[in-house]
N, C-alpha and C. Protein backbone atom coordinates (compact mmCIF):
# COMPACT_ATOMS: atom_id res chain seq x y z
N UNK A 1 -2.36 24.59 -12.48
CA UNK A 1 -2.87 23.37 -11.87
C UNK A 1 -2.39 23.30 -10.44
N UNK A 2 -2.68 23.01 -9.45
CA UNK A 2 -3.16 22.71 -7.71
C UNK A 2 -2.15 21.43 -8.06
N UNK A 3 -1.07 21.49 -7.14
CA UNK A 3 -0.85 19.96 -6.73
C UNK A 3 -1.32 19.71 -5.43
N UNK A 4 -0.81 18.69 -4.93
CA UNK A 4 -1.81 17.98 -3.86
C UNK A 4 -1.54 18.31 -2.31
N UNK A 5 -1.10 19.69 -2.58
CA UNK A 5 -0.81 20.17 -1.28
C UNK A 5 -1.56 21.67 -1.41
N UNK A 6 -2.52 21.69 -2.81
CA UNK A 6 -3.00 23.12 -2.63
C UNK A 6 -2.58 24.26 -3.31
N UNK A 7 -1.33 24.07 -3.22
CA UNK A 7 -0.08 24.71 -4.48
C UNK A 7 -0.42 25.02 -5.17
N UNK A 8 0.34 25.44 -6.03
CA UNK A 8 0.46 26.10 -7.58
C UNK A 8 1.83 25.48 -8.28
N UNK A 9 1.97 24.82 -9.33
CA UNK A 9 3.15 24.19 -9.78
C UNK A 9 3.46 24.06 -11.07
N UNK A 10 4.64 24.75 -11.67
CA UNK A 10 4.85 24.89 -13.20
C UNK A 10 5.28 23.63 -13.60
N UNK A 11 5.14 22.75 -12.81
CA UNK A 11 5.93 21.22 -13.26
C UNK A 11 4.64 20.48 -13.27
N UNK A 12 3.64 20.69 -12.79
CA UNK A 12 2.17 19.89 -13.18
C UNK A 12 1.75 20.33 -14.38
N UNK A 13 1.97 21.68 -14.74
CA UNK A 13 1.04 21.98 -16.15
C UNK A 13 1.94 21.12 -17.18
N UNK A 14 3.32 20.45 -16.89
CA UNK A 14 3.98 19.57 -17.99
C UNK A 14 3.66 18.52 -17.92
N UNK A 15 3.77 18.46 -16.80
CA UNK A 15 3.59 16.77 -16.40
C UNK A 15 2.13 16.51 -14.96
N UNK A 16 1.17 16.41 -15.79
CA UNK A 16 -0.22 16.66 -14.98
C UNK A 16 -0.49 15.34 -15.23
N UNK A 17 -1.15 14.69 -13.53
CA UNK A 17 -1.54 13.93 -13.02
C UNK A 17 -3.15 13.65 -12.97
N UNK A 18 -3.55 12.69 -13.63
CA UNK A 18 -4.74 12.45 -13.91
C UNK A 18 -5.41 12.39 -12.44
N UNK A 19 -6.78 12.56 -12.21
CA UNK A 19 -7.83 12.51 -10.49
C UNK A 19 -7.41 11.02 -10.77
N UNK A 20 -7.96 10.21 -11.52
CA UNK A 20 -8.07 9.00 -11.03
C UNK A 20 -6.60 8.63 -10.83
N UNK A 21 -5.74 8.54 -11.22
CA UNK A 21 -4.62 8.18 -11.45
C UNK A 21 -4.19 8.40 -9.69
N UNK A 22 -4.55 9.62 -9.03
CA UNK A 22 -4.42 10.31 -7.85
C UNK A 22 -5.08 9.94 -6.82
N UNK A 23 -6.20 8.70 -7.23
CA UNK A 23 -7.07 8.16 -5.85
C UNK A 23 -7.19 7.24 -5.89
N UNK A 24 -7.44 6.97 -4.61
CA UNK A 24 -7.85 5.13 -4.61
C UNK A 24 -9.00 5.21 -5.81
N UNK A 25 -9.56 3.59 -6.32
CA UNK A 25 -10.92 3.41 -6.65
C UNK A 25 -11.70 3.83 -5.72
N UNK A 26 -12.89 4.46 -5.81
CA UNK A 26 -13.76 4.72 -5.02
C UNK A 26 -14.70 3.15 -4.73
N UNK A 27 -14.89 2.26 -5.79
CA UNK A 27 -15.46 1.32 -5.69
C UNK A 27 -14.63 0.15 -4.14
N UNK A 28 -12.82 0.59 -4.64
CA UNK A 28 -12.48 -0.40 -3.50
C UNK A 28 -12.59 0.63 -1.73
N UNK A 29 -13.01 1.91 -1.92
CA UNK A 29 -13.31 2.91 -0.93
C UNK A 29 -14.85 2.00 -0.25
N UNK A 30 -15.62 2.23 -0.95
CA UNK A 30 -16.99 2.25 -0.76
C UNK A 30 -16.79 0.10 0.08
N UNK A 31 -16.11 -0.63 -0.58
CA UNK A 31 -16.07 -1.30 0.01
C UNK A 31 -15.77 -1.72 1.33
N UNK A 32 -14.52 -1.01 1.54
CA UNK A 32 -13.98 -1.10 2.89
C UNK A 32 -15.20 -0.23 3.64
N UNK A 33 -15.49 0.64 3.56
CA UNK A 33 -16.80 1.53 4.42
C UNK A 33 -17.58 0.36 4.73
N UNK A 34 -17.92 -0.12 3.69
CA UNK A 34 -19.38 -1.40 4.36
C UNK A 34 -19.17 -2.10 5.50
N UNK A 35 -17.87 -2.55 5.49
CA UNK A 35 -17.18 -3.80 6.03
C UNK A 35 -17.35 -2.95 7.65
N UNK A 36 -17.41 -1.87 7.95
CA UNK A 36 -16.96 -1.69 9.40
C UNK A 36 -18.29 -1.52 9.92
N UNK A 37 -19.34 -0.66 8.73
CA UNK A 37 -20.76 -0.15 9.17
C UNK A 37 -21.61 -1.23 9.27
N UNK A 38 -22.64 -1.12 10.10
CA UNK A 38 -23.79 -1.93 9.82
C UNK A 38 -24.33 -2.72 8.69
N UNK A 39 -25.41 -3.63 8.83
CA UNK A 39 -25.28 -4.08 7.25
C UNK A 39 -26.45 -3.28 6.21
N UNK A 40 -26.93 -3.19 7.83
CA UNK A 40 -28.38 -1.72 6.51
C UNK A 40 -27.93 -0.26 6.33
N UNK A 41 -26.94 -0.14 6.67
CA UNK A 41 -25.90 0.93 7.07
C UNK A 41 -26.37 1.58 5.53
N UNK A 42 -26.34 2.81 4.87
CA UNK A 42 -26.30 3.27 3.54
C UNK A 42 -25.26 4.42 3.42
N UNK A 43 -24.78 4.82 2.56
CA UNK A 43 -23.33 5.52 2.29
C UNK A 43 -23.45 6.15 1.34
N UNK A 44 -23.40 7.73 1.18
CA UNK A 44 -23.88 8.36 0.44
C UNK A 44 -22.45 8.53 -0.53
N UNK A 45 -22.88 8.79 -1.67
CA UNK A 45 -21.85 9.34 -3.06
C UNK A 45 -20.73 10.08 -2.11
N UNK A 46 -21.33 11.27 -1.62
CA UNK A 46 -20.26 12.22 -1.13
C UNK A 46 -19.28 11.76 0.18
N UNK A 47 -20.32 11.00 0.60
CA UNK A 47 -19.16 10.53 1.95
C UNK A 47 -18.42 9.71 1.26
N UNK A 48 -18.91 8.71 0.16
CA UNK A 48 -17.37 7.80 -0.41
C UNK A 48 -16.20 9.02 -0.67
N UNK A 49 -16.72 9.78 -1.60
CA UNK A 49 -15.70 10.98 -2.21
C UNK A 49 -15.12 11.44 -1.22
N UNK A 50 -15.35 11.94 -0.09
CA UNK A 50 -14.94 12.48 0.69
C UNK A 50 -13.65 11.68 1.76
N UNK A 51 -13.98 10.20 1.67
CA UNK A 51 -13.28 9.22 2.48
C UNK A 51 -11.81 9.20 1.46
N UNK A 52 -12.29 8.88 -0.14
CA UNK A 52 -11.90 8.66 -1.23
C UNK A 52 -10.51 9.80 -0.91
N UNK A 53 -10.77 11.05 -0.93
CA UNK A 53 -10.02 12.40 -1.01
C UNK A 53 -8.41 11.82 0.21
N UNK A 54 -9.48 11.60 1.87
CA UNK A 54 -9.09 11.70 2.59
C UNK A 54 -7.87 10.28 2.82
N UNK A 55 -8.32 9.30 2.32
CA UNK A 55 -7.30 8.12 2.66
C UNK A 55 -5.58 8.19 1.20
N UNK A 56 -6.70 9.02 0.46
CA UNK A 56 -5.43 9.46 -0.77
C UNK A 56 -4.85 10.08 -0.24
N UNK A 57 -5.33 11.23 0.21
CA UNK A 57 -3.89 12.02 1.12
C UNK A 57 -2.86 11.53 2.04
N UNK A 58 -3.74 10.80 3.03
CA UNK A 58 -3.08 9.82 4.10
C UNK A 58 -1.91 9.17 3.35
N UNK A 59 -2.25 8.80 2.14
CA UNK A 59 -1.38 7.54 1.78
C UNK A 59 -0.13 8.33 1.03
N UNK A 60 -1.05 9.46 0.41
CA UNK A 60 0.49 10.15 0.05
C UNK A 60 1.42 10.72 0.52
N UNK A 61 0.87 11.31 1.85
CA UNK A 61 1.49 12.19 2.77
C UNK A 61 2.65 11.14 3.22
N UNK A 62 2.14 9.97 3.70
CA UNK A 62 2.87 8.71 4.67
C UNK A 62 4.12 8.18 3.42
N UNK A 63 3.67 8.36 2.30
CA UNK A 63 4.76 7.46 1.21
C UNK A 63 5.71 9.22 0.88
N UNK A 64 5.42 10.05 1.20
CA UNK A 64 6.12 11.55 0.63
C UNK A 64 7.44 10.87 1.84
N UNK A 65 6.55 11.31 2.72
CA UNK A 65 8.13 10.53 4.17
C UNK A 65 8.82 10.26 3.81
N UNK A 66 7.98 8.47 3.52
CA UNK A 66 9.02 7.41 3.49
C UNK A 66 9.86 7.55 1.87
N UNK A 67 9.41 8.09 1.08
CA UNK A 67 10.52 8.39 -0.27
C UNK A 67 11.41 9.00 0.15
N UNK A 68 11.28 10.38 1.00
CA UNK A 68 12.03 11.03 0.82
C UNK A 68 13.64 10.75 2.24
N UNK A 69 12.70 9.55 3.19
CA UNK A 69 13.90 9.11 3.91
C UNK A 69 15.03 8.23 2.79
N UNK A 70 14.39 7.27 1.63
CA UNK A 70 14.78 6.40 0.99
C UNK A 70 16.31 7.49 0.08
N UNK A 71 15.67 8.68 -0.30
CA UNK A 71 16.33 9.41 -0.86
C UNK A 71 17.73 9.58 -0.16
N UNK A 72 17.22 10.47 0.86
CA UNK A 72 18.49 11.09 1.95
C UNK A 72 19.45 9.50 1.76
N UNK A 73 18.81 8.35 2.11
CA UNK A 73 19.59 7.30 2.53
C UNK A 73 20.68 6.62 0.77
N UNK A 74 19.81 7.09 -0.24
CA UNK A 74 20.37 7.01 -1.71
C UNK A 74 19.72 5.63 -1.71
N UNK A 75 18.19 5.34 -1.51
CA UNK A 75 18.07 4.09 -1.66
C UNK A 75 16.81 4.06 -2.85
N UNK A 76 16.39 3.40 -4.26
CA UNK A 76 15.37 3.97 -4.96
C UNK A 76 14.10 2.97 -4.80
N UNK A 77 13.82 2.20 -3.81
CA UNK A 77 12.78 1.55 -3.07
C UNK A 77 12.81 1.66 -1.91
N UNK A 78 11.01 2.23 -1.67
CA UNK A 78 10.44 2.14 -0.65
C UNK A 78 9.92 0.66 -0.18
N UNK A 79 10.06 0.22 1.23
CA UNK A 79 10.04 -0.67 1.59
C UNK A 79 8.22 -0.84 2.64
N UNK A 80 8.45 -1.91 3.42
CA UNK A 80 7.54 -2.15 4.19
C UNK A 80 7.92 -1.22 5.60
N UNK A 81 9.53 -1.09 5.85
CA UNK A 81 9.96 -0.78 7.02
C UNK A 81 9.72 0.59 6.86
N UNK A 82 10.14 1.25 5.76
CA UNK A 82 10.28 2.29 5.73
C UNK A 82 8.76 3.25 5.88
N UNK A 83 7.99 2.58 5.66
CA UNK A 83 6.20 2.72 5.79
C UNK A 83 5.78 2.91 7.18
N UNK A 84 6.41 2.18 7.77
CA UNK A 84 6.27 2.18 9.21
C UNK A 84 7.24 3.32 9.79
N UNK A 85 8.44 3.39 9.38
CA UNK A 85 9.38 4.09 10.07
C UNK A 85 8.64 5.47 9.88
N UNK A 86 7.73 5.72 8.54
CA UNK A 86 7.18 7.00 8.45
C UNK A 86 5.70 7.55 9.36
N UNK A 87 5.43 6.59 9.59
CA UNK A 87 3.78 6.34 10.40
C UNK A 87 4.37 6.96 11.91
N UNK A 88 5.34 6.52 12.32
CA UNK A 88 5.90 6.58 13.45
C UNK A 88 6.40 8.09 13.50
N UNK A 89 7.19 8.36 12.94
CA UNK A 89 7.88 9.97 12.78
C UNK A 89 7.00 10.99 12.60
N UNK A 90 5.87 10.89 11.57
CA UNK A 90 4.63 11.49 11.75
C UNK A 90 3.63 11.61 13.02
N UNK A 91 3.99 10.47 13.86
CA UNK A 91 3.22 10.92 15.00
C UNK A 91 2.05 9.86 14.78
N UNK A 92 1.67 9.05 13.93
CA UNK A 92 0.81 8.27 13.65
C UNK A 92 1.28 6.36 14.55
N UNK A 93 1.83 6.94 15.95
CA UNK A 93 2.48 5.40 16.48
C UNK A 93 1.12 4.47 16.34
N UNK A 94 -0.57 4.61 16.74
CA UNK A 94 -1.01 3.87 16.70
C UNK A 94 -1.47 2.96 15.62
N UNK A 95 -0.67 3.89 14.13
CA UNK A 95 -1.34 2.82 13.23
C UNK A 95 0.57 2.32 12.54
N UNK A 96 1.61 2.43 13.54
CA UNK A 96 2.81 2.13 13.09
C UNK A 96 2.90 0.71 13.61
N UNK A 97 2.41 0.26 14.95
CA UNK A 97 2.61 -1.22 15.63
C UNK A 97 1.79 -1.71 14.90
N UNK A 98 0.38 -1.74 14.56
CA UNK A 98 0.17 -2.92 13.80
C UNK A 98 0.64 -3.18 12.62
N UNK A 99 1.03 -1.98 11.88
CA UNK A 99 1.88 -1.90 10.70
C UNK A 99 2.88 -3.24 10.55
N UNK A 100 3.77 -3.03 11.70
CA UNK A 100 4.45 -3.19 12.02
C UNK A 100 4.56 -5.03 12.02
N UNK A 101 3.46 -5.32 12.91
CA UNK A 101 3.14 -6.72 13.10
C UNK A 101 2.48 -7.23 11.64
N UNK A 102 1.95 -6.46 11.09
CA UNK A 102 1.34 -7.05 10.14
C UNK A 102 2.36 -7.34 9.05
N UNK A 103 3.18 -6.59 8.99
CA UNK A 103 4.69 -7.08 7.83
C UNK A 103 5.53 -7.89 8.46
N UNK A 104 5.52 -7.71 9.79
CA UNK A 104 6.39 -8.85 10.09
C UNK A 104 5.50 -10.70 9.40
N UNK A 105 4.38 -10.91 9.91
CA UNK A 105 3.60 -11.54 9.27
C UNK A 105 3.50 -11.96 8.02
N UNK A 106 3.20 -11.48 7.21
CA UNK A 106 3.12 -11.27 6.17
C UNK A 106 4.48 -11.41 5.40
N UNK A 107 5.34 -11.27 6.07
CA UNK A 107 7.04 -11.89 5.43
C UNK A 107 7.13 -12.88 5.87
N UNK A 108 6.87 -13.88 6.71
CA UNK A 108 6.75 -15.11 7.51
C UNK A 108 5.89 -15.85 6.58
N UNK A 109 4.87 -15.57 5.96
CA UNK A 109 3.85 -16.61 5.24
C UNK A 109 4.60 -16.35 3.97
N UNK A 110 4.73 -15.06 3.72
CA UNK A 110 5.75 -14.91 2.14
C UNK A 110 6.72 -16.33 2.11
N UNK A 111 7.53 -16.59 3.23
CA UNK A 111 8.86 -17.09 3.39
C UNK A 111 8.10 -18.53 3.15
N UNK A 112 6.98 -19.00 3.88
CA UNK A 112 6.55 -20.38 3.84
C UNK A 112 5.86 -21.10 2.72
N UNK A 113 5.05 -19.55 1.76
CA UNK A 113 5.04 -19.85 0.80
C UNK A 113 5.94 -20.49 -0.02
N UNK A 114 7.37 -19.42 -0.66
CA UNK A 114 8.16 -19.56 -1.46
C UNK A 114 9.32 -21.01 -0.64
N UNK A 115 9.13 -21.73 0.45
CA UNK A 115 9.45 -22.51 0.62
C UNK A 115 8.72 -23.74 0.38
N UNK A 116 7.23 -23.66 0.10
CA UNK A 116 6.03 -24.90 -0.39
C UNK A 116 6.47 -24.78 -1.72
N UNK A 117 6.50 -23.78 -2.50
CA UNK A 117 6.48 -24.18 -4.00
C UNK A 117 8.13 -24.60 -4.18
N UNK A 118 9.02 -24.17 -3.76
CA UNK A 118 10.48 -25.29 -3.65
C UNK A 118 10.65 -26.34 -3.56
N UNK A 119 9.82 -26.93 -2.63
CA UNK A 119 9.79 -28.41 -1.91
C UNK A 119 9.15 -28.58 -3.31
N UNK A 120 7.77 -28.33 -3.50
CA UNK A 120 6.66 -28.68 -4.50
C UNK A 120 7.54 -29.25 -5.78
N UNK A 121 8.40 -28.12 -5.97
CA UNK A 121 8.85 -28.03 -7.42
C UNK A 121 9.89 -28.97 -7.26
N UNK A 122 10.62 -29.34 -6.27
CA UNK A 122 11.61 -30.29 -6.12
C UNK A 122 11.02 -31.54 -6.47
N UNK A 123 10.19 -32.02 -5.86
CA UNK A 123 8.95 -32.98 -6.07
C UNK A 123 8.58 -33.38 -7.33
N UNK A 124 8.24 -32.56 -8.27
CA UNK A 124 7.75 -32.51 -9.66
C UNK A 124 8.74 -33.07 -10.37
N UNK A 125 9.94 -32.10 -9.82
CA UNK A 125 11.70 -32.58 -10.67
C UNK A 125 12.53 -34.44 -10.43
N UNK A 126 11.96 -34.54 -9.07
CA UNK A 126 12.16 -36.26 -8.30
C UNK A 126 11.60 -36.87 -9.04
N UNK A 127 9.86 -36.52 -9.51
CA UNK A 127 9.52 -37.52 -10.01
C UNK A 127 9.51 -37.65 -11.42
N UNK A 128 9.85 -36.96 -12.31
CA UNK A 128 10.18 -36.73 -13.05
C UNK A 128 11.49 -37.56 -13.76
N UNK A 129 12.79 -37.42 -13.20
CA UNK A 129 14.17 -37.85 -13.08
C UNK A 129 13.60 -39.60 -12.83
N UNK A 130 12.72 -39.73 -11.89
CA UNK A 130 12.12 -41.45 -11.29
C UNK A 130 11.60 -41.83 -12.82
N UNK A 131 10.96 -41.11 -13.41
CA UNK A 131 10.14 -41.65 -14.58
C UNK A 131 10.77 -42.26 -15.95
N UNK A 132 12.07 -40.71 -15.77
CA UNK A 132 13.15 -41.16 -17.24
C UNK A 132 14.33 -42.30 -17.02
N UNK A 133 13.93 -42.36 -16.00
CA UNK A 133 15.20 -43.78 -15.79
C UNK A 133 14.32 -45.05 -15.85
């Protein structure tokens, strides 16, 4: 069995990795394609497959990095930073800054979230405590 570098590997014929298991959905592929093309735009089987192949690699290649910095460091989660720190080292800086901004973001609404449902839940508990007395 081929691992995903082309290889040959006596540790896949034990432990073998299903295609799908190995790619995005093609259905959530074919979606993102629409979104950038035209709207009469049409998208053939093979170009999904082919996008399908190509953003799986991307994503594995970029998370092989960042595991294997997590490793060296003895850490057993990959992070948001570490995603970026790999985009960057690869040579991929233009898709590391928005990376970049976009987790910063995205931990900021995390934070405002889990601070609405606190307040929220504090709220529930006030009135609650107001009711049994």
């Amino acid at each position: 069995m081929e691992d995903s570098y082309g290889g040959s590997s006596s540790k896949d014929k034990n432990c073998s990795i299903k295609e799908q298991d190995r790619l995005l959905p093609i259905a959530n592929v074919g979606r993102l394609m629409k979104q950038i093309l035209p709207q009469n735009a049409k998208i053939s089987k093979e170009a999904k497959e082919t996008m399908q192949e190509c953003v799986s690699e991307f994503i594995s290649f970029v998370t092989s990095e960042a595991s294997e910095k997590c490793r060296k460091e003895r850490r057993k989660t990959v992070n948001g930073d570490d995603i970026c720190w790999a985009l960057s080292t690869l040579g991929f800086d233009d898709y590391a800054a928005p990376m970049r901004r976009y987790l910063h973001r995205y931990r900021e609404v995390e934070v405002d979230q889990n601070n609405k449902a606190i307040h929220h839940e504090r709220g529930i508990n006030s009135s609650q405590d107001k009711d049994e007395l």
